[in-house]
C-alpha atoms as a PDB file:
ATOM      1  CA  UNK A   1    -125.221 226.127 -31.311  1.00  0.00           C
ATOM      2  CA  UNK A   2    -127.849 228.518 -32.194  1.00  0.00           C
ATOM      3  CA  UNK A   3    -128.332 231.386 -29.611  1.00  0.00           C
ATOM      4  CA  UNK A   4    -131.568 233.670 -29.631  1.00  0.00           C
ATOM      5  CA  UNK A   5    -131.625 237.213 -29.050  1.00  0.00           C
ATOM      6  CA  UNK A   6    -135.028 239.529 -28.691  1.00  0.00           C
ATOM      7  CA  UNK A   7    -137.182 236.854 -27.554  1.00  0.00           C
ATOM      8  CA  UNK A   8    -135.993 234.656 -30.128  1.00  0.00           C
ATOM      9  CA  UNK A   9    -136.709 237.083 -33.192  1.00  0.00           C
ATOM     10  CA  UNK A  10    -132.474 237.337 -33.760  1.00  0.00           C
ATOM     11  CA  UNK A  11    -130.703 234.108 -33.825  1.00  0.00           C
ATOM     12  CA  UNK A  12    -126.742 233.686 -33.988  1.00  0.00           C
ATOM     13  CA  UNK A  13    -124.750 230.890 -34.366  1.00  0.00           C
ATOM     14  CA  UNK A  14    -121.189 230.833 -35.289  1.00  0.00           C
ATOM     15  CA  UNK A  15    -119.087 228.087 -37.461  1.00  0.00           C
ATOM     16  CA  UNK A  16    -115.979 227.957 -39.359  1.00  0.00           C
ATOM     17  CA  UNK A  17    -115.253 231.257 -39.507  1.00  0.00           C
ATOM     18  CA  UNK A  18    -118.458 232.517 -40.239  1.00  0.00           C
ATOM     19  CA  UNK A  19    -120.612 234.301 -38.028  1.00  0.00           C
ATOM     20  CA  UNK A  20    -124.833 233.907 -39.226  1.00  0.00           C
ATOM     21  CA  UNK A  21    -127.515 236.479 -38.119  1.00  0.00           C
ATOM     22  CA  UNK A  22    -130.735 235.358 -38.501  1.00  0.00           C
ATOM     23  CA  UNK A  23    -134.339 238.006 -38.779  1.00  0.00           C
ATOM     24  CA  UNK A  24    -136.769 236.162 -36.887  1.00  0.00           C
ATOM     25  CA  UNK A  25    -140.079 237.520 -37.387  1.00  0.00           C
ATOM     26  CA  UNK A  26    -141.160 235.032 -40.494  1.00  0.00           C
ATOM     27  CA  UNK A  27    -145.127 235.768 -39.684  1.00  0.00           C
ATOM     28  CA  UNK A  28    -144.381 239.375 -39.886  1.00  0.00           C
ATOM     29  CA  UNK A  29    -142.055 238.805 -42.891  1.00  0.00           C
ATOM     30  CA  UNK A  30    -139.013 239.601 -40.514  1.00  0.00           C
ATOM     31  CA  UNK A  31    -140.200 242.962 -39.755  1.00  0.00           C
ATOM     32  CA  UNK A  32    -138.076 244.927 -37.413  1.00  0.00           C
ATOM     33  CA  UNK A  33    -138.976 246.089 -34.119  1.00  0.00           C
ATOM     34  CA  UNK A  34    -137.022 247.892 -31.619  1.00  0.00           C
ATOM     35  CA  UNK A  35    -136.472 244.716 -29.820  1.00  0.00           C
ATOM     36  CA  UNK A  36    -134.786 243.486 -32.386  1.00  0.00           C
ATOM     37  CA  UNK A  37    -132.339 246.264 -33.083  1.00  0.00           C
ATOM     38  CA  UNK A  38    -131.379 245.394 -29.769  1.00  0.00           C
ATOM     39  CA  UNK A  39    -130.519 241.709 -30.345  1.00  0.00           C
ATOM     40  CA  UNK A  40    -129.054 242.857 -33.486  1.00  0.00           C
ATOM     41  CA  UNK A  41    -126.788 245.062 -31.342  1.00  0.00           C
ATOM     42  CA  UNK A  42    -125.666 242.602 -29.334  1.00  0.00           C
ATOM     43  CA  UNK A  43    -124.741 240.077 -31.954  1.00  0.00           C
ATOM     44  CA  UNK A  44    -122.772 242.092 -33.341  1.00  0.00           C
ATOM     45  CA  UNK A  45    -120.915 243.038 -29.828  1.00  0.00           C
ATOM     46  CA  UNK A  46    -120.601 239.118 -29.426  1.00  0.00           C
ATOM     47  CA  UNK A  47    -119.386 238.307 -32.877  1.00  0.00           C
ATOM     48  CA  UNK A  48    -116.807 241.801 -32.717  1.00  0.00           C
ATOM     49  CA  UNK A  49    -115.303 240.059 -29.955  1.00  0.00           C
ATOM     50  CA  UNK A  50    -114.938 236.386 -31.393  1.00  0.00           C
ATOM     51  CA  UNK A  51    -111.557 236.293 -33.167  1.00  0.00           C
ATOM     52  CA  UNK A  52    -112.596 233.394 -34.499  1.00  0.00           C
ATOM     53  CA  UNK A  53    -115.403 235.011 -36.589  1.00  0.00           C
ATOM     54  CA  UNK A  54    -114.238 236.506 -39.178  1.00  0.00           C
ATOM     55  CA  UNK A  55    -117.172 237.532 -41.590  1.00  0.00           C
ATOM     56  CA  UNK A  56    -120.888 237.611 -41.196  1.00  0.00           C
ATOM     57  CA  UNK A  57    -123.790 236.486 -43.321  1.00  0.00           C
ATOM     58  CA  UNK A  58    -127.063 237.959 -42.477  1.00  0.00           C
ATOM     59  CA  UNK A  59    -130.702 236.606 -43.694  1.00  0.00           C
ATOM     60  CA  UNK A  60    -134.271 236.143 -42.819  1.00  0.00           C
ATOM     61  CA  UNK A  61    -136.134 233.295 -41.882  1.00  0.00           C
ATOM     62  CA  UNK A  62    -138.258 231.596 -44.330  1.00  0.00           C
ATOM     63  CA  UNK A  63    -138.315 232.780 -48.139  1.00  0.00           C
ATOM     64  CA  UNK A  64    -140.896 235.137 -48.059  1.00  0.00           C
ATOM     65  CA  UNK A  65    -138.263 238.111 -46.627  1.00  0.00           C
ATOM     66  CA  UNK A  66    -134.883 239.490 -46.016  1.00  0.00           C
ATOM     67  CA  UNK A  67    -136.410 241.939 -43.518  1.00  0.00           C
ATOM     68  CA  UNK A  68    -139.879 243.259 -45.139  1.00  0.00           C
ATOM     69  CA  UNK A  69    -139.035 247.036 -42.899  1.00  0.00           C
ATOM     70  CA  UNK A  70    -140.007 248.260 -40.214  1.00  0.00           C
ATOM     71  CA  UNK A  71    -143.042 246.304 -37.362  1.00  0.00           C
ATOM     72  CA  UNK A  72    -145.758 248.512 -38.743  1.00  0.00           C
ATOM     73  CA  UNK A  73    -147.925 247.383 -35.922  1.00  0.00           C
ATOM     74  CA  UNK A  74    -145.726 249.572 -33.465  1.00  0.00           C
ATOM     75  CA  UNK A  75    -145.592 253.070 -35.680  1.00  0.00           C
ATOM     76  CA  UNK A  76    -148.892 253.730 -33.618  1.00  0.00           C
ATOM     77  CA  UNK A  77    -147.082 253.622 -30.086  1.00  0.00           C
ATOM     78  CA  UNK A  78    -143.586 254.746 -31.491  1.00  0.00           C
ATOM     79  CA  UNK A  79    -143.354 256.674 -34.754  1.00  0.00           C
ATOM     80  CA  UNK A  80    -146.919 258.734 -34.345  1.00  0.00           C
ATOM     81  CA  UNK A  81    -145.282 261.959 -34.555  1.00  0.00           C
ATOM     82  CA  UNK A  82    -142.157 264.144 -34.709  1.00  0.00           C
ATOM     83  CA  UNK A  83    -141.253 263.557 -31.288  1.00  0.00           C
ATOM     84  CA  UNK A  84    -141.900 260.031 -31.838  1.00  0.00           C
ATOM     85  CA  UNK A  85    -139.659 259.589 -34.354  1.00  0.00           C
ATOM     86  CA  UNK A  86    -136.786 261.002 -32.363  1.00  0.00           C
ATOM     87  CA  UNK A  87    -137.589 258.852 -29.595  1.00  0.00           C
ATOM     88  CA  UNK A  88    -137.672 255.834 -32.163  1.00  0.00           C
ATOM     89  CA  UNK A  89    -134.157 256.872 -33.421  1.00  0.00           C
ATOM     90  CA  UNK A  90    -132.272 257.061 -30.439  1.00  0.00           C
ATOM     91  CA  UNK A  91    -133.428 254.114 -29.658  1.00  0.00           C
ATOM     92  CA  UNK A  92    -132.728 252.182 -32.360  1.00  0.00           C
ATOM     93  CA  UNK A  93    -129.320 254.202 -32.926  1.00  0.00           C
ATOM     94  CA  UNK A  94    -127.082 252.109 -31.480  1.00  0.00           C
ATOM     95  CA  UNK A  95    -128.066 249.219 -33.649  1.00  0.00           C
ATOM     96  CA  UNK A  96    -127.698 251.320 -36.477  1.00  0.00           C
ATOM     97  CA  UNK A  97    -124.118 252.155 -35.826  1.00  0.00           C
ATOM     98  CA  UNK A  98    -123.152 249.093 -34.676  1.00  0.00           C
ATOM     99  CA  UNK A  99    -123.753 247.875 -38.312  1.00  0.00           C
ATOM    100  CA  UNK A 100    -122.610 250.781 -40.064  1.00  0.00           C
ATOM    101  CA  UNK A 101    -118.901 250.611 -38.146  1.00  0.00           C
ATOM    102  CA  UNK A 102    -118.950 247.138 -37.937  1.00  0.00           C
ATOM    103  CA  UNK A 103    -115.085 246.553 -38.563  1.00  0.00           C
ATOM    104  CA  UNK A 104    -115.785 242.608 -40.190  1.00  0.00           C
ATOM    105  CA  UNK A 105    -116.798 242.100 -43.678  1.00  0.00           C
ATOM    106  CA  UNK A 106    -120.822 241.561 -43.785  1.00  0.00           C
ATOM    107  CA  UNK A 107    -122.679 239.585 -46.056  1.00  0.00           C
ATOM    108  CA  UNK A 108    -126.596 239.975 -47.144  1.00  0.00           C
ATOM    109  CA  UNK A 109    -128.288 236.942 -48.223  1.00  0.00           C
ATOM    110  CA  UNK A 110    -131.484 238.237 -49.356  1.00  0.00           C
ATOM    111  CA  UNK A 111    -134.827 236.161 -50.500  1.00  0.00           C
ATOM    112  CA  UNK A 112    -138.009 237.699 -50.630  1.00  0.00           C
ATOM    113  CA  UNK A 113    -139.207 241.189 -49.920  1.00  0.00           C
ATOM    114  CA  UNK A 114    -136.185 243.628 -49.018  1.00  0.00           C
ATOM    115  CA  UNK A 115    -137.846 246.853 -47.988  1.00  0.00           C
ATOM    116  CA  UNK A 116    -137.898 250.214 -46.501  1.00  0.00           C
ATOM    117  CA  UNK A 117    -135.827 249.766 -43.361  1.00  0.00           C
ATOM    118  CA  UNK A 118    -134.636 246.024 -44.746  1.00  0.00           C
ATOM    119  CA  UNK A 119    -133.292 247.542 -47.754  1.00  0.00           C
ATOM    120  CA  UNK A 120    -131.424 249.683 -45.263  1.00  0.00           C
ATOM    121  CA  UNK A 121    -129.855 246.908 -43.592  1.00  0.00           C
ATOM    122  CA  UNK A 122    -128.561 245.172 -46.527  1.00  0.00           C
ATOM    123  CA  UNK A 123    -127.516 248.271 -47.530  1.00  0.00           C
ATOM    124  CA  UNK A 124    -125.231 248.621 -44.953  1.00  0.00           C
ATOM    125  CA  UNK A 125    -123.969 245.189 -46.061  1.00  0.00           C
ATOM    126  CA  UNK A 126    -120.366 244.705 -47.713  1.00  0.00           C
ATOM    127  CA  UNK A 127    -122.221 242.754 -50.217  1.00  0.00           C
ATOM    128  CA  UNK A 128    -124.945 242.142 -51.060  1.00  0.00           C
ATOM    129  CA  UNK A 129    -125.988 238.466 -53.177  1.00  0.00           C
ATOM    130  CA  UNK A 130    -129.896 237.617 -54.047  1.00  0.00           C
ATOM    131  CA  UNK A 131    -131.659 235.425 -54.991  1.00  0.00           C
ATOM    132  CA  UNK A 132    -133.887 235.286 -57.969  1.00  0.00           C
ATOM    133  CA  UNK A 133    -137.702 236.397 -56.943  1.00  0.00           C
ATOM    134  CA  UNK A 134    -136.303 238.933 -54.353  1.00  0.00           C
ATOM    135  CA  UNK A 135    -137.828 242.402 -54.421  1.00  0.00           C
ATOM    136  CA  UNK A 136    -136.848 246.019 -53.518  1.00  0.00           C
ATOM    137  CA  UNK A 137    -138.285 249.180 -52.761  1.00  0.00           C
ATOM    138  CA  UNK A 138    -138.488 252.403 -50.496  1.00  0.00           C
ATOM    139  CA  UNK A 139    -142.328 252.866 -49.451  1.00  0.00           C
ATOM    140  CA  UNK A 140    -141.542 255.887 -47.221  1.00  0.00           C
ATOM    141  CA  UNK A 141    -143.376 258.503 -50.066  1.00  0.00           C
ATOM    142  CA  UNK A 142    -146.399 256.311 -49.791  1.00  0.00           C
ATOM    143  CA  UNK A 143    -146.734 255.752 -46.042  1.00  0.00           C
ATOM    144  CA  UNK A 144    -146.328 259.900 -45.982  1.00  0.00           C
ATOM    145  CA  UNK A 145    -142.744 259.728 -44.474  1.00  0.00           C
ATOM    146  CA  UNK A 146    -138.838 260.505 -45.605  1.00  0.00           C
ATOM    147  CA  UNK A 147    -135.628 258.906 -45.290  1.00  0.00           C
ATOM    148  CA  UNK A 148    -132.881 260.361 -43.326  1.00  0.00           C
ATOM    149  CA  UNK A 149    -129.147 260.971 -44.696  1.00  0.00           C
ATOM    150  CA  UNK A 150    -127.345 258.863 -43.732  1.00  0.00           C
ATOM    151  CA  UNK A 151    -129.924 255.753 -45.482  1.00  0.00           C
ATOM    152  CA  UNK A 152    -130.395 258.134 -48.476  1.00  0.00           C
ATOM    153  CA  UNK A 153    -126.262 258.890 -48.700  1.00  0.00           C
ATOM    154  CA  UNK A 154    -125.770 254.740 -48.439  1.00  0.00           C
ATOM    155  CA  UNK A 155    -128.096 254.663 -51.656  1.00  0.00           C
ATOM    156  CA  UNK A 156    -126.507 257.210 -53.595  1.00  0.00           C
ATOM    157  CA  UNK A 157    -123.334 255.649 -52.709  1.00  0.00           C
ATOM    158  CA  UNK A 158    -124.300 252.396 -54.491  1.00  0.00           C
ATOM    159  CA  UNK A 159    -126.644 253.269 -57.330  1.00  0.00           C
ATOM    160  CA  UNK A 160    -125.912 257.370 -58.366  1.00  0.00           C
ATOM    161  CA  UNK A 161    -128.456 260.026 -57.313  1.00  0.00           C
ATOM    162  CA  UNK A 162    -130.356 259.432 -60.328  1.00  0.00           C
ATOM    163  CA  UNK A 163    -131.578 255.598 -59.638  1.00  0.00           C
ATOM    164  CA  UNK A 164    -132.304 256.865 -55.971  1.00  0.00           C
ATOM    165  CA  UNK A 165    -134.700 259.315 -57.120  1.00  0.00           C
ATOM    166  CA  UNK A 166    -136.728 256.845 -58.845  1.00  0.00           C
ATOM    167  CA  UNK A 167    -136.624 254.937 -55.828  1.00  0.00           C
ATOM    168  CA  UNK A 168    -136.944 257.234 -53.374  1.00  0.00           C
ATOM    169  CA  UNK A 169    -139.891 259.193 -55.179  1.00  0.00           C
ATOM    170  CA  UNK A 170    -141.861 256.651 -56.839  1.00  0.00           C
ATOM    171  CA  UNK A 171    -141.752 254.111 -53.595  1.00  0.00           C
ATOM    172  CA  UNK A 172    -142.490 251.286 -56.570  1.00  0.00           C
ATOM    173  CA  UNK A 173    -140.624 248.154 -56.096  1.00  0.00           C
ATOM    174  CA  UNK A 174    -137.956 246.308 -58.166  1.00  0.00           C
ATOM    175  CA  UNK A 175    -137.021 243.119 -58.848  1.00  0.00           C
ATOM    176  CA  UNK A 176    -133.885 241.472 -58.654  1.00  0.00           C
ATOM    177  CA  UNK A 177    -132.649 241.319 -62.061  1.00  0.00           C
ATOM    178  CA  UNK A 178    -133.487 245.727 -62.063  1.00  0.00           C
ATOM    179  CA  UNK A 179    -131.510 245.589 -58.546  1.00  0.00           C
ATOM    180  CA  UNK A 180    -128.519 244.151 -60.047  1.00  0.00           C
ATOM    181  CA  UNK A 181    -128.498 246.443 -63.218  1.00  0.00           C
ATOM    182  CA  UNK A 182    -128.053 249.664 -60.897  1.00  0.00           C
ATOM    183  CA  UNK A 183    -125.997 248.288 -58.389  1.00  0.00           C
ATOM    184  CA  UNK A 184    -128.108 247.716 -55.246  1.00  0.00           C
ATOM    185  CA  UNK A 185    -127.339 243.847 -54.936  1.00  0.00           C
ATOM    186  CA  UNK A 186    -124.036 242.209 -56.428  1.00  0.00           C
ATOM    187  CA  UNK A 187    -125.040 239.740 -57.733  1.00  0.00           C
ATOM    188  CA  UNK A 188    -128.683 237.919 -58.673  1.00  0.00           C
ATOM    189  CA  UNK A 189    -128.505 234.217 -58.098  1.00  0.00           C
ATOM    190  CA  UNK A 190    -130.996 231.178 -58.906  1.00  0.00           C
ATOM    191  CA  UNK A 191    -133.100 230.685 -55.381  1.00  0.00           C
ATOM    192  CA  UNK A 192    -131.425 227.265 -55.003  1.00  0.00           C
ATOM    193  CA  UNK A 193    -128.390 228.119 -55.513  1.00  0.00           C
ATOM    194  CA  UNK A 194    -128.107 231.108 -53.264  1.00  0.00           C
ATOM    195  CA  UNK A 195    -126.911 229.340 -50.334  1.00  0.00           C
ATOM    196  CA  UNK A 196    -124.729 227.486 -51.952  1.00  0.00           C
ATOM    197  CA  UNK A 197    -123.013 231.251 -53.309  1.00  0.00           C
ATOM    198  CA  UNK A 198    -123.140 232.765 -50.033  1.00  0.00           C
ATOM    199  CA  UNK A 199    -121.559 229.997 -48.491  1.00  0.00           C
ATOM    200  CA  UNK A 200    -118.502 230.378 -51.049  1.00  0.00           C
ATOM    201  CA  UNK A 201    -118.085 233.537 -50.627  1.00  0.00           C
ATOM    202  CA  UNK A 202    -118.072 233.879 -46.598  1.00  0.00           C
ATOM    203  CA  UNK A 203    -115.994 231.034 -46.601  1.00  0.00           C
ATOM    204  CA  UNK A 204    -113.646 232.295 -48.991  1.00  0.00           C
ATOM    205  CA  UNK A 205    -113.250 235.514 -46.846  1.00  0.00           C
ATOM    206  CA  UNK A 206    -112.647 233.732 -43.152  1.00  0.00           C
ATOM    207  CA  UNK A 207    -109.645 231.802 -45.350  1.00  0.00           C
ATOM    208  CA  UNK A 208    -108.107 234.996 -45.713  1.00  0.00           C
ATOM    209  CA  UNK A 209    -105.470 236.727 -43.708  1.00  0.00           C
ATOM    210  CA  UNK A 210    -107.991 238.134 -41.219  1.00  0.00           C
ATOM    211  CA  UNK A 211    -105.785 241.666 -40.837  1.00  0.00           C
ATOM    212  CA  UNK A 212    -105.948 242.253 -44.463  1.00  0.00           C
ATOM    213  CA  UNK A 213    -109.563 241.737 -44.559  1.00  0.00           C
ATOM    214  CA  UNK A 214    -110.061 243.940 -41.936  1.00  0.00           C
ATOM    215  CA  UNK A 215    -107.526 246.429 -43.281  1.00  0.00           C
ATOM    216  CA  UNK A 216    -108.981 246.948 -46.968  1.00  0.00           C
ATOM    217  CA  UNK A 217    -112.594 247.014 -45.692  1.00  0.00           C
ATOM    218  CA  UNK A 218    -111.414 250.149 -43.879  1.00  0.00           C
ATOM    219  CA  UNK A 219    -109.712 251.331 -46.959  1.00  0.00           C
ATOM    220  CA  UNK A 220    -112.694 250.936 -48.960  1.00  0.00           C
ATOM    221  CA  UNK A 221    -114.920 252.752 -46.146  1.00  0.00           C
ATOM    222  CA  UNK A 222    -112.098 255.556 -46.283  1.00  0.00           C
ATOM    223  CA  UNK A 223    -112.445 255.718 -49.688  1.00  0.00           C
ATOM    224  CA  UNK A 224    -115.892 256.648 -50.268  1.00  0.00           C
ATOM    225  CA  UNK A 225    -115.719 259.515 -47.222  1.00  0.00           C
ATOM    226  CA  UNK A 226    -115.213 262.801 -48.963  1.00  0.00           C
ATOM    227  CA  UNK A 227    -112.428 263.520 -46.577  1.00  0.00           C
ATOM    228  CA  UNK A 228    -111.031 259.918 -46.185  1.00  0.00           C
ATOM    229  CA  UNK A 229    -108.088 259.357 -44.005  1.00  0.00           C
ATOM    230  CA  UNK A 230    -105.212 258.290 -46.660  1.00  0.00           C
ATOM    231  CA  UNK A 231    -102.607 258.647 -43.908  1.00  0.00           C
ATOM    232  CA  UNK A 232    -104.261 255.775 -41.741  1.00  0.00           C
ATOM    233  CA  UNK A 233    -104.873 253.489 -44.316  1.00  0.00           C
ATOM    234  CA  UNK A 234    -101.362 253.644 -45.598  1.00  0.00           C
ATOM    235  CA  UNK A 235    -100.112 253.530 -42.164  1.00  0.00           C
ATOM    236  CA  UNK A 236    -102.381 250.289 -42.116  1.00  0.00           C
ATOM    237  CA  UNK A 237    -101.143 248.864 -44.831  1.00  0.00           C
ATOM    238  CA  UNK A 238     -97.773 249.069 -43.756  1.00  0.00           C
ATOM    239  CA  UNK A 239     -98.835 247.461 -40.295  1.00  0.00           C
ATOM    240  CA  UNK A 240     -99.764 244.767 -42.622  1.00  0.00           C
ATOM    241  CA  UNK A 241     -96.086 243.939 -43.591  1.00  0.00           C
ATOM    242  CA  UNK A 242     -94.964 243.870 -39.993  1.00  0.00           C
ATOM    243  CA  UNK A 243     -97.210 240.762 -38.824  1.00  0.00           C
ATOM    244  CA  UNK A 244     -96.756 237.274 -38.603  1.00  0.00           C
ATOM    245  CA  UNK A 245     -99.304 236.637 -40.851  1.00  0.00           C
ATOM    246  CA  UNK A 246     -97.794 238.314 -43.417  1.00  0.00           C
ATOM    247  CA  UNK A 247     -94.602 235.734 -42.513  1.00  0.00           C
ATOM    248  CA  UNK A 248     -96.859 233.224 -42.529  1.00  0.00           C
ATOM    249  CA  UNK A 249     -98.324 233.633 -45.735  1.00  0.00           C
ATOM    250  CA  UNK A 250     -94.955 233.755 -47.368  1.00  0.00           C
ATOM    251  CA  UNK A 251     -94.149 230.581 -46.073  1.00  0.00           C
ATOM    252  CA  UNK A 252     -97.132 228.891 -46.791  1.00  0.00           C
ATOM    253  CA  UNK A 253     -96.953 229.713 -50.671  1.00  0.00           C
ATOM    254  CA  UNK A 254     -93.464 228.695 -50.498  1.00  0.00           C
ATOM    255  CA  UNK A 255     -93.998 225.253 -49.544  1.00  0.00           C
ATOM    256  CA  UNK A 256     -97.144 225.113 -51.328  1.00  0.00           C
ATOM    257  CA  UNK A 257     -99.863 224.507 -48.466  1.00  0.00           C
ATOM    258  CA  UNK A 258    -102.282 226.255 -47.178  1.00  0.00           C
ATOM    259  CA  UNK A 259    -101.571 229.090 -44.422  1.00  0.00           C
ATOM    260  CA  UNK A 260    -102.435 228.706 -40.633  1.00  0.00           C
ATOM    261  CA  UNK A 261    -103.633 232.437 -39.783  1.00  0.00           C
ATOM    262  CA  UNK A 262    -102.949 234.324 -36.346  1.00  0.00           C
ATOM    263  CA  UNK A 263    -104.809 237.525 -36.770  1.00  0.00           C
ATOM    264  CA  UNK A 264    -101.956 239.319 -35.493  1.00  0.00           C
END
């Protein structure tokens, strides 16, 4: 069953495993407003605390965008100045953390425009699959604004300071194709067969052992800190020997069917 969030501009539902987030704002091409980094917020409370969820797919409503940035219309109330912005920040920060340390493993289904603020949500994505048609950019340099770390250390991360210059400076956008060569999205898919890819892949993750899942997504995120924890991860890793589903999958490859995971 569908729930809405935000007035019904963030929709949730939940199935097999697989948590879906969907950007409701298709007449403003999913543009965010702080409303919905609220909704978004709480989804992601609700679907941290379903053990039966164990990866989410975000997209957008309609084809014509992932999430096209942020609502424009309310930069004039919100984001007119400095002080604005900081206001506009906090918030909007929880939101923003929420995804960032989002323990699951996050999927991006993108279509259509993915842009300025949209680009940083799928950025914040595990992974990131598109379809064919999709566009990128950064429009900040030609709406006479900047990008703050932690979105500009998120695209370094993924396509080397050099790409995110072009981006960042020019504010032109990409296509898909150009968006797979440097690494922002995965993978670029044939529109009508995107769904059908996404759908794979989450599914393939929520048949996982969910504590591994969990366990190498923090490794990777550990990884790419400059001072990542190797102590936790291997004491993590060796958590992962301890657990029943570790007993379980044993058992299940030995007599050849498929295994029945705890989470524990």
């Amino acid at each position: 069953m569908t729930k809405e969030y935000a007035d019904g501009k963030m929709l949730a539902d939940r199935a097999d495993g697989i948590g879906r987030i969907t950007f409701n704002q298709p007449e403003k091409r999913n543009a965010m407003s702080v409303g919905m980094w609220y909704g978004l917020e709480e989804i992601l409370n609700d679907f941290a605390d379903d053990a039966e969820v164990r990866v989410i797919v975000m997209a957008g409503a309609g084809d014509k965008a992932f999430v096209s940035g942020a609502d424009i219309s309310q930069f004039e109330s919100q984001r007119a100045s400095g002080n604005a912005q900081l206001e506009y920040d906090r918030l909007t920060s929880a939101g923003r953390a929420r995804l960032a340390a989002f323990p699951k493993p996050v999927i991006a289904s993108i279509r259509g425009f993915c842009l300025g603020g949209g680009l940083g949500i799928a950025m914040q994505a595990d992974i990131r699959l598109a379809a064919t048609g999709s566009a990128y950019g950064i429009p900040a340099a030609k709406l006479g604004i900047a990008y703050g770390y932690d979105m500009v250390a998120r695209l370094v991360s993924l396509v080397g300071q050099a790409h995110a210059r072009v981006l960042l400076y020019g504010g032109e956008r990409i296509d898909a194709a150009e968006a797979e060569r440097i690494g922002l999205i995965n993978k670029c898919i044939p529109a009508d067969q995107l769904d059908a890819e996404v759908n794979k892949l989450a599914h393939s993750i929520a048949n996982n052992a969910p504590m591994s899942v969990l366990t190498m997504k923090r490794g990777v995120n550990e990884v790419m800190k400059p001072d990542g924890d190797r102590a936790m991860i291997d004491a993590a890793v060796a958590a992962c020997f301890d657990t029943e589903d570790y007993r379980e999958g044993r058992t299940a490859f030995m007599e050849k069917r498929k295994p029945v995971w705890k989470g524990r």
